[in-house]
N, C-alpha and C. Protein backbone atom coordinates (compact mmCIF):
# COMPACT_ATOMS: atom_id res chain seq x y z
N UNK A 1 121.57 173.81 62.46
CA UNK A 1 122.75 174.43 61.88
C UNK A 1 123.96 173.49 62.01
N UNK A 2 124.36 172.52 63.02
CA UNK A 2 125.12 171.88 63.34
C UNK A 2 125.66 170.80 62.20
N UNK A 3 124.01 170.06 61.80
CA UNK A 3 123.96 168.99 61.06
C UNK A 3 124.31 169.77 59.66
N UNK A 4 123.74 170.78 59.26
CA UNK A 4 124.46 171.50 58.25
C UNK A 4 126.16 171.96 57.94
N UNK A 5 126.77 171.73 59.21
CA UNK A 5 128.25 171.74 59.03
C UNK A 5 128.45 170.41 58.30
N UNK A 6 128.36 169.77 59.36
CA UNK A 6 128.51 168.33 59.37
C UNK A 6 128.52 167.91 58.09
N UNK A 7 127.43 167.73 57.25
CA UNK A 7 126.98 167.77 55.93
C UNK A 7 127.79 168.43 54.72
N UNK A 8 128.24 169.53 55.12
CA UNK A 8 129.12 170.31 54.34
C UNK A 8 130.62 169.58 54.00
N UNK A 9 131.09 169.46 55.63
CA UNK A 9 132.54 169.04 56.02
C UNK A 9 132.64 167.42 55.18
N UNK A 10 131.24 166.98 55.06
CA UNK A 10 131.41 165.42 54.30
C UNK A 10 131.44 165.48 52.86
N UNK A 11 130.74 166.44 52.08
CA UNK A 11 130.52 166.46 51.11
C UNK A 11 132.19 167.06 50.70
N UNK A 12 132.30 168.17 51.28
CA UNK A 12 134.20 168.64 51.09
C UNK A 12 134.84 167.43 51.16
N UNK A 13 134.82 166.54 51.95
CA UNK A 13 135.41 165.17 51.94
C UNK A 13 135.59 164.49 50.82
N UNK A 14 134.62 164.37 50.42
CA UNK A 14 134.05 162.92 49.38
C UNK A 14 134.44 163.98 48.00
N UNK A 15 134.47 165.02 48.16
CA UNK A 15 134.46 166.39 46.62
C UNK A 15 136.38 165.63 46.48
N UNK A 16 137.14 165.93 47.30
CA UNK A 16 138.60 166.04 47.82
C UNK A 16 139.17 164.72 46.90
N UNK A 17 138.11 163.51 47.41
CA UNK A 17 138.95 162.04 46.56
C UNK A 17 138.11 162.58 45.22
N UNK A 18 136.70 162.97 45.05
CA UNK A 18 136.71 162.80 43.85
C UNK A 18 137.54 163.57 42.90
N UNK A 19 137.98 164.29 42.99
CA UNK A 19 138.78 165.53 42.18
C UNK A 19 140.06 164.74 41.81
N UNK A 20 140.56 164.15 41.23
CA UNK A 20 141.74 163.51 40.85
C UNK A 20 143.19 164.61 41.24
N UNK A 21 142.87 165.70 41.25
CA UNK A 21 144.49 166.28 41.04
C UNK A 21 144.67 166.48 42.96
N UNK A 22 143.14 166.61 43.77
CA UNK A 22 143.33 166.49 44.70
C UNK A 22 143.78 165.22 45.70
N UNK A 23 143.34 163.92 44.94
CA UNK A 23 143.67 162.98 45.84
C UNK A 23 144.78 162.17 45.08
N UNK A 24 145.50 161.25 46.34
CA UNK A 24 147.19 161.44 46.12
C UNK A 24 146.96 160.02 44.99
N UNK A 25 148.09 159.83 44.55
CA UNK A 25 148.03 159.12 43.49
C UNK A 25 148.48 157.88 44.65
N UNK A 26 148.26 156.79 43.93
CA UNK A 26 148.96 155.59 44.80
C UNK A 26 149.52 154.57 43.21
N UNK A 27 150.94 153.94 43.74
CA UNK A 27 151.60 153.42 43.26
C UNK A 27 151.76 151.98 43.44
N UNK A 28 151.89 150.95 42.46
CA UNK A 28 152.71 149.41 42.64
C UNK A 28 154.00 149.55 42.27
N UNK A 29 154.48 148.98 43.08
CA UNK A 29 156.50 149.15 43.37
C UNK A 29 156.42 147.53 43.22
N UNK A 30 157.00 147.06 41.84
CA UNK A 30 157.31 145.05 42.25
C UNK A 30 158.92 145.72 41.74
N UNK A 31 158.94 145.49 42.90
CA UNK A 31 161.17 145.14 43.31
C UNK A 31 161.22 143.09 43.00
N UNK A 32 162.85 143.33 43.00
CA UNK A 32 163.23 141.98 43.01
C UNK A 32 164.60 142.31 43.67
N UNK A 33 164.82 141.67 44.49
CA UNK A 33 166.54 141.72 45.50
C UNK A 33 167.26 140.34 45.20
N UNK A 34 168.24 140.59 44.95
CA UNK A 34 169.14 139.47 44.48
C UNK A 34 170.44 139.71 45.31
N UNK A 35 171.16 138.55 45.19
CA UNK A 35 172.57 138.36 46.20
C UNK A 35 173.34 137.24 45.03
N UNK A 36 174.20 137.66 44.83
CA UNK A 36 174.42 137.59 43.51
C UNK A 36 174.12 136.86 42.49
N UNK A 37 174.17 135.75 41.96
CA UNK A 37 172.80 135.32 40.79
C UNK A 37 171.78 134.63 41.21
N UNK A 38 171.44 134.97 42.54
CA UNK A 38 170.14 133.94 43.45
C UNK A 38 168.88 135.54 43.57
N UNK A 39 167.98 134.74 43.31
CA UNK A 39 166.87 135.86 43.55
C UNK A 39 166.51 135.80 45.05
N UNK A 40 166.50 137.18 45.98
CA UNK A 40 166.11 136.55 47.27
C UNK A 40 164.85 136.45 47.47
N UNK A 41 164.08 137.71 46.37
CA UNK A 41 162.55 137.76 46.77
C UNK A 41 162.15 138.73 45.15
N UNK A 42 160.43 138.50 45.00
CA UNK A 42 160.24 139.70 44.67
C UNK A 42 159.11 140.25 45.40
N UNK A 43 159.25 140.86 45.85
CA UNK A 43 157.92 142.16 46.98
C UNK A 43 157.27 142.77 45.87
N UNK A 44 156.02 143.03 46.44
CA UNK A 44 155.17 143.97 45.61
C UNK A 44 154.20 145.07 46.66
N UNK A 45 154.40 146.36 46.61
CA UNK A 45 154.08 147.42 47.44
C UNK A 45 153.11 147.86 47.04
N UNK A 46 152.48 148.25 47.67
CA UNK A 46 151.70 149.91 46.86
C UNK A 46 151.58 150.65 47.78
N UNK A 47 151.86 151.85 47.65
CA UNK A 47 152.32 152.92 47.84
C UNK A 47 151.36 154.48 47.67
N UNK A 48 151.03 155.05 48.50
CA UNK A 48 150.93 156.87 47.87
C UNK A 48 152.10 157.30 48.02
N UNK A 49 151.49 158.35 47.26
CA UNK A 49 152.49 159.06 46.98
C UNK A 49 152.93 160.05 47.78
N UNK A 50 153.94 159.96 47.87
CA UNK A 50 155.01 160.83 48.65
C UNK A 50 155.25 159.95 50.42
N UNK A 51 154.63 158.95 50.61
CA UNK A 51 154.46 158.43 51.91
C UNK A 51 155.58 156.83 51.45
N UNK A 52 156.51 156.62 52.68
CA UNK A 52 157.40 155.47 52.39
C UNK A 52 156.70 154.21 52.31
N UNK A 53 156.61 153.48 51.68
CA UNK A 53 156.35 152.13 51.62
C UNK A 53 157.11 151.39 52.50
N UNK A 54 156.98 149.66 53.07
CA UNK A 54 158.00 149.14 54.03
C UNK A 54 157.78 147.52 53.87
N UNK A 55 158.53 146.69 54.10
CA UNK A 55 158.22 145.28 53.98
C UNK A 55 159.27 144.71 54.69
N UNK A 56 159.24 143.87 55.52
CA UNK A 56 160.43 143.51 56.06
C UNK A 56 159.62 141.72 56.97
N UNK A 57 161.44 141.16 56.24
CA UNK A 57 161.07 139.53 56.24
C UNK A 57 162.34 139.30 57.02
N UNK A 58 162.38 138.28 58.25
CA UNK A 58 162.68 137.72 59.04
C UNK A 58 163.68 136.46 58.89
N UNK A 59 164.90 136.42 59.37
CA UNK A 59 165.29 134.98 58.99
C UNK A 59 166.83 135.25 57.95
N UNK A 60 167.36 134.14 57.82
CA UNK A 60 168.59 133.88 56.81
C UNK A 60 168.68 134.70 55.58
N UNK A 61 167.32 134.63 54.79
CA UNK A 61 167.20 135.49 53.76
C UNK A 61 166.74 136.72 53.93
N UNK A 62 166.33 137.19 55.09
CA UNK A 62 165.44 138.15 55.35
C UNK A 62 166.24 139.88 55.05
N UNK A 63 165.44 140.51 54.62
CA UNK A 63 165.63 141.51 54.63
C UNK A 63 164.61 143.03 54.59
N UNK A 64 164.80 144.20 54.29
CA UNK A 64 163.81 145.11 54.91
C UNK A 64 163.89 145.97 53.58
N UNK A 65 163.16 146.53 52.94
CA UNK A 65 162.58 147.34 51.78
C UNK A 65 162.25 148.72 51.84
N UNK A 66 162.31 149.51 52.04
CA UNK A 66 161.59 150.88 51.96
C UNK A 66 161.52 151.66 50.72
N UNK A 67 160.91 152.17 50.24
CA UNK A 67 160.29 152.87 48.99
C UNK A 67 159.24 153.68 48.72
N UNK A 68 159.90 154.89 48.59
CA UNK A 68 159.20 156.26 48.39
C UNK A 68 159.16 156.71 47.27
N UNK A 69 158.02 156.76 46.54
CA UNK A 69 157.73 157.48 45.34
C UNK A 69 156.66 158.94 45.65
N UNK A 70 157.06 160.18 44.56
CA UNK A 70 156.65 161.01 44.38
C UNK A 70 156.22 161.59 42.94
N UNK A 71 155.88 162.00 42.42
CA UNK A 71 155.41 162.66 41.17
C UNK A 71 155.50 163.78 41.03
N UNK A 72 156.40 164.66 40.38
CA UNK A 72 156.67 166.05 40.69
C UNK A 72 156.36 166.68 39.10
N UNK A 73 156.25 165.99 38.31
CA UNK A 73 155.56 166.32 37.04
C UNK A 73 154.80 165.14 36.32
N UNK A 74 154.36 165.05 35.63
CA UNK A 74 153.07 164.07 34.81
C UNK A 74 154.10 163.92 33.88
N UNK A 75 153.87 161.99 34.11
CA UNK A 75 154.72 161.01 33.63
C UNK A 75 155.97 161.01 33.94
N UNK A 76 156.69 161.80 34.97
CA UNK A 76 158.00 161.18 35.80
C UNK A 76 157.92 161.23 36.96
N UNK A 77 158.74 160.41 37.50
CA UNK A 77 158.69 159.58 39.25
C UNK A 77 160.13 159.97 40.35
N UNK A 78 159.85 160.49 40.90
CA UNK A 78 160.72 160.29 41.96
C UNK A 78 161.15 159.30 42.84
N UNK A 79 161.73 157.83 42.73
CA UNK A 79 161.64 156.95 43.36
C UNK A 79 163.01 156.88 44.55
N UNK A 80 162.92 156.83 45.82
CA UNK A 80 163.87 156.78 46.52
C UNK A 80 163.47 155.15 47.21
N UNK A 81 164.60 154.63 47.41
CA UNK A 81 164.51 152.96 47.64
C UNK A 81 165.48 152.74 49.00
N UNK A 82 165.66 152.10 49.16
CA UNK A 82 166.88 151.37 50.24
C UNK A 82 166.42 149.72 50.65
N UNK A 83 167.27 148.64 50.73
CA UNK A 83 167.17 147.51 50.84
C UNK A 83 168.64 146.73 52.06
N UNK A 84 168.15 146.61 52.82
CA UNK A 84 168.87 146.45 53.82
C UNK A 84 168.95 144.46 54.04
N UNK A 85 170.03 144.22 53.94
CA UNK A 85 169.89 142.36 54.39
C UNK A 85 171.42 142.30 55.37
N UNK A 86 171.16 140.89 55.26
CA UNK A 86 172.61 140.88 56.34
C UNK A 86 174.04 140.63 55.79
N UNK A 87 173.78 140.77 54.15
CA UNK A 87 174.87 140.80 53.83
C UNK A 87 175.16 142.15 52.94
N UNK A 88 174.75 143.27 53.52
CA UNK A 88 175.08 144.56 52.92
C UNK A 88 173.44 145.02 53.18
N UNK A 89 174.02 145.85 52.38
CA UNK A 89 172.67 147.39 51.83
C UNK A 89 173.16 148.02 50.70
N UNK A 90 172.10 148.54 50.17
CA UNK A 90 172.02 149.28 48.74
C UNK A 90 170.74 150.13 48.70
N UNK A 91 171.16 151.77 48.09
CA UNK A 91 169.71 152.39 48.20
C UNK A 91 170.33 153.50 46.78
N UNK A 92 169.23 154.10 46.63
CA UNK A 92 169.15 155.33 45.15
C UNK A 92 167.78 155.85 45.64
N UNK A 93 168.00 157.25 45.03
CA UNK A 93 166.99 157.68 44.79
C UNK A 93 167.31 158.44 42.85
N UNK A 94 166.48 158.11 42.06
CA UNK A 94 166.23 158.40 40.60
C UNK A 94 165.37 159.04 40.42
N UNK A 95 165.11 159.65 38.69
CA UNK A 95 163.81 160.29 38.32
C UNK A 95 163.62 158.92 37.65
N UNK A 96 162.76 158.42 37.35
CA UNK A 96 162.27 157.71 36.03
C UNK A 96 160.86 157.49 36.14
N UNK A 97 160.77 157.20 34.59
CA UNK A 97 159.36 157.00 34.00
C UNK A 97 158.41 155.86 34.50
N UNK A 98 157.13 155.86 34.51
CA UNK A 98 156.05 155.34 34.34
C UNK A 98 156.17 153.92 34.16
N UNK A 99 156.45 152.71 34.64
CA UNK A 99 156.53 151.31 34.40
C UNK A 99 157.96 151.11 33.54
N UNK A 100 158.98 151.87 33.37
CA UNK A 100 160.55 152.02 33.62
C UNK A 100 161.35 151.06 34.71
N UNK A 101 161.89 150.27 34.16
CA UNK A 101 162.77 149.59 35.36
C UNK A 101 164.17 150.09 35.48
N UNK A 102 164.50 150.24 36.66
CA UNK A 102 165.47 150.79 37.64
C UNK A 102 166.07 149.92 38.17
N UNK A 103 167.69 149.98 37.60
CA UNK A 103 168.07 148.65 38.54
C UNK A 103 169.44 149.09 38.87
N UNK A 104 169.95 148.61 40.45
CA UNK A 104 171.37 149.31 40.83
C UNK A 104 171.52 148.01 41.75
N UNK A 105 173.15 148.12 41.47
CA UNK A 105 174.00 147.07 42.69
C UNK A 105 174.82 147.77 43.10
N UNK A 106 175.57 146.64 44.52
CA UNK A 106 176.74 147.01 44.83
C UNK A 106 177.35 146.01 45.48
N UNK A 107 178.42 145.57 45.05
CA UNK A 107 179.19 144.41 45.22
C UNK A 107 178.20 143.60 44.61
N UNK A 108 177.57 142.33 45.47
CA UNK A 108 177.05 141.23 44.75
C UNK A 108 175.60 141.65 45.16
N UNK A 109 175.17 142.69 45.69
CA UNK A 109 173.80 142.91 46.09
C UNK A 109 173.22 143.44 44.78
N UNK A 110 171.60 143.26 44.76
CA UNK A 110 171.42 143.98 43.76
C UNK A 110 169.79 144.48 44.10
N UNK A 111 169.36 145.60 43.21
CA UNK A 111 168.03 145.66 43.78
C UNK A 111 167.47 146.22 42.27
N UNK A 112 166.21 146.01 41.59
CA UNK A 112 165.35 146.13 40.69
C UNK A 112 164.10 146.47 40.90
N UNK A 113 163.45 147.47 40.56
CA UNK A 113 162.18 148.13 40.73
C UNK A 113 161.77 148.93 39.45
N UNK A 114 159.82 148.57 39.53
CA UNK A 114 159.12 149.22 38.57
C UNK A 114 158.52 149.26 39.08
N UNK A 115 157.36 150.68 38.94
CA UNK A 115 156.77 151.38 39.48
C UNK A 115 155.97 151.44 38.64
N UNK A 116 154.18 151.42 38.57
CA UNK A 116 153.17 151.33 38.06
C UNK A 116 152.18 151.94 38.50
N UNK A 117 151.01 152.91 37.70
CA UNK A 117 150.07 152.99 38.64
C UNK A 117 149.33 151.97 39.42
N UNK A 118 148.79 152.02 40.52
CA UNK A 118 148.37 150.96 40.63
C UNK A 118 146.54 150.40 40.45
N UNK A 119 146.89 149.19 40.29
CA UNK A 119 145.35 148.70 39.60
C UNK A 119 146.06 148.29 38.43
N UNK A 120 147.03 148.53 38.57
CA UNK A 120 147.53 147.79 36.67
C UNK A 120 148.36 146.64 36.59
């Protein structure tokens, strides 16, 4: 009877990813951070959904990324961002579309992101 749980609890498992509406979607986030017409980087994430993404680089240019996407209806995105360096910070959170680029500054900082399913 034991091995019959067991068996059950795996197959519920493996049922869970296969079911698409049950398992979470995962995302590619390629940002680009700029300081004013110098590119500092472009990062490329991937992401599930609803869980923060993070990247963080060390040094003169260095700076730290976070990015949270959600899906709260089919074909629009909830993207919340923040980009932290040593010469400022800049963050948003937007709705936008499906491989849509998103782009916000402040002062000479700047930050750019598209969001893709990922595998694409």
């Amino acid at each position: 009877m034991h091995r019959m749980y067991k068996q059950a609890l795996l197959l519920a498992a493996i049922g869970a990813f296969a079911i698409p509406g049950l398992a979470a979607e995962t995302y590619k986030v390629t940002a680009e951070i700029r300081h004013a017409d110098t590119v500092v980087d472009t990062p490329t994430l991937v992401v599930r959904d609803g869980v923060t993404g993070q990247v963080s680089i060390n040094g003169e240019s260095g700076y730290r990324l976070q990015v949270t996407v959600t899906s709260p209806e089919e074909g629009e995105l909830d993207v919340a961002a923040k980009v932290d360096t040593h010469k400022g910070s800049v963050s948003t959170s937007v709705t936008t579309g499906i491989g849509k680029a998103m782009a916000l500054s402040t002062g000479e900082l700047g930050l750019r992101i598209t969001v893709e399913p990922a595998g694409s």
